[in-house]
Protein backbone atom coordinates (compact mmCIF):
# COMPACT_ATOMS: atom_id res chain seq x y z
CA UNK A 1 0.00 0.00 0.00
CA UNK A 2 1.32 3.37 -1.04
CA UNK A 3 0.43 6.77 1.47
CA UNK A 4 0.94 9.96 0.21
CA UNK A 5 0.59 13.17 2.91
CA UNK A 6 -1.78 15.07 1.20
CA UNK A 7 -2.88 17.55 3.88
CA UNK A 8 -3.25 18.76 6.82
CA UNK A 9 -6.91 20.66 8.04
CA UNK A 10 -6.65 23.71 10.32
CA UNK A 11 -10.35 25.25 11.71
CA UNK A 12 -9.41 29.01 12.22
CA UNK A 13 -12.17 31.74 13.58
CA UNK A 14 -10.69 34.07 10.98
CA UNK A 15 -9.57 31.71 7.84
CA UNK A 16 -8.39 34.79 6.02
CA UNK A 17 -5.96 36.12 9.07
CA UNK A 18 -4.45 32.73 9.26
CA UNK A 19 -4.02 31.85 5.28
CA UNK A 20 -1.99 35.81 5.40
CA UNK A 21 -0.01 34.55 7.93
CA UNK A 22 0.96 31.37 6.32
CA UNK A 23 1.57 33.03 2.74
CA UNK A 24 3.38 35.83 4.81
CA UNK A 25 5.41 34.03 6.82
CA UNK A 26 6.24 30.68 5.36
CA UNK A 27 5.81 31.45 1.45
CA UNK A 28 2.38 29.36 0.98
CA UNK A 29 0.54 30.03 -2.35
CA UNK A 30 -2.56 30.07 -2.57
CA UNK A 31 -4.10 27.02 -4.46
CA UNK A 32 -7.18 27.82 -5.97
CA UNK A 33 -10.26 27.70 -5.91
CA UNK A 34 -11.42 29.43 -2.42
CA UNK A 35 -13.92 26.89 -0.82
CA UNK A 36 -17.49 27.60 0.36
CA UNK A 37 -19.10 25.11 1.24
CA UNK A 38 -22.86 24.06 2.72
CA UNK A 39 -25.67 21.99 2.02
CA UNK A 40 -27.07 18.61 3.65
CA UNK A 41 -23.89 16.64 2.68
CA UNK A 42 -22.09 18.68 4.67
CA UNK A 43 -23.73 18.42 7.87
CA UNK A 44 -24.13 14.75 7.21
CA UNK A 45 -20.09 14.78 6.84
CA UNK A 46 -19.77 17.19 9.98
CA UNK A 47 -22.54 15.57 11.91
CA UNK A 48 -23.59 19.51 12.25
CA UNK A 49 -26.97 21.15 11.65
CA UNK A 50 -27.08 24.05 8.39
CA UNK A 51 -22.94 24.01 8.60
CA UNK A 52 -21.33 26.09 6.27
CA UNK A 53 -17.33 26.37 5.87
CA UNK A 54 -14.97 29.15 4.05
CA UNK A 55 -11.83 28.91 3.31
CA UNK A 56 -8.84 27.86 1.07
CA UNK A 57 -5.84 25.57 0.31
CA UNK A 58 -2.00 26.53 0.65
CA UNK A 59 0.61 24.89 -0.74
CA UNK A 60 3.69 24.03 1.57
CA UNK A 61 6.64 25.58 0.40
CA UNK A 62 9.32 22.97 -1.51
CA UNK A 63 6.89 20.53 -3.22
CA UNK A 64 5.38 22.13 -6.04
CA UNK A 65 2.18 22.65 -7.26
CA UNK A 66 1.38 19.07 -6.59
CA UNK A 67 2.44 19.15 -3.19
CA UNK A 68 0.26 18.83 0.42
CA UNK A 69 -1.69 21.62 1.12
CA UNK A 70 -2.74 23.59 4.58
CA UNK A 71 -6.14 23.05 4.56
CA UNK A 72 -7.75 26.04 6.39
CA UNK A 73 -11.19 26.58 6.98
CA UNK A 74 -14.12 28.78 9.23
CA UNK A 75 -17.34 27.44 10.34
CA UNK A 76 -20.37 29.66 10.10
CA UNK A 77 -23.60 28.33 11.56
CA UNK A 78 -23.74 25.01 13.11
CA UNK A 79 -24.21 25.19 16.87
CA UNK A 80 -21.13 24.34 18.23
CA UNK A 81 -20.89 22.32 21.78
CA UNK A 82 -18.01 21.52 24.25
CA UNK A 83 -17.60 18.42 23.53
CA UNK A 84 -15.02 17.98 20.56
CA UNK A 85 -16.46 18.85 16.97
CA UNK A 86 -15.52 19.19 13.69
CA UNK A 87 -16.41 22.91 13.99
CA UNK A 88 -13.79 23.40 17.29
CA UNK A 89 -10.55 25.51 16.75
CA UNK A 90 -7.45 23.83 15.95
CA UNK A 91 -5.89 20.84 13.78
CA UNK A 92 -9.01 19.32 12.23
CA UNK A 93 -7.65 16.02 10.22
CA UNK A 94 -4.58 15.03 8.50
């Protein structure tokens, strides 16, 4: 079986502060297209009620345009809890 590190989600409360950062201080590029996402799929996927996510993909600097990607993204709507969520702050999935 082959694994390839594609890559890595982060769950910001301000997507586009946190993408700057990464372009700004690492050299990420932006990888097209900017994601906005909602719909019942998604809170089947997120196990959230009318969730919908912003946000974008950064490539890591050295790889290439084929390379992982910093997957950052906002939640707006879905009622968050304090239990752990897909909507929570922090490293989402790798």
């Amino acid at each position: 079986m082959t694994i390839k590190y594609v890559h890595t989600n982060l769950v910001a409360k301000d997507w586009q502060s946190l993408a700057a950062f990464y372009v700004r201080v690492l050299g990420c590029k932006v990888k097209p297209p900017e994601r906005n996402l909602k719909g019942e799929w998604l809170d089947l996927l997120t196990s959230l009620k009318n969730v919908h996510i912003r946000g974008i993909h950064l490539l890591l600097p050295g790889f290439g345009g084929n390379g992982p990607t910093l997957e950052i993204f906002q939640y707006f709507r879905g009622k968050r809890s304090t239990r752990a969520q897909a909507n929570h702050s922090g490293y989402g999935h790798m």
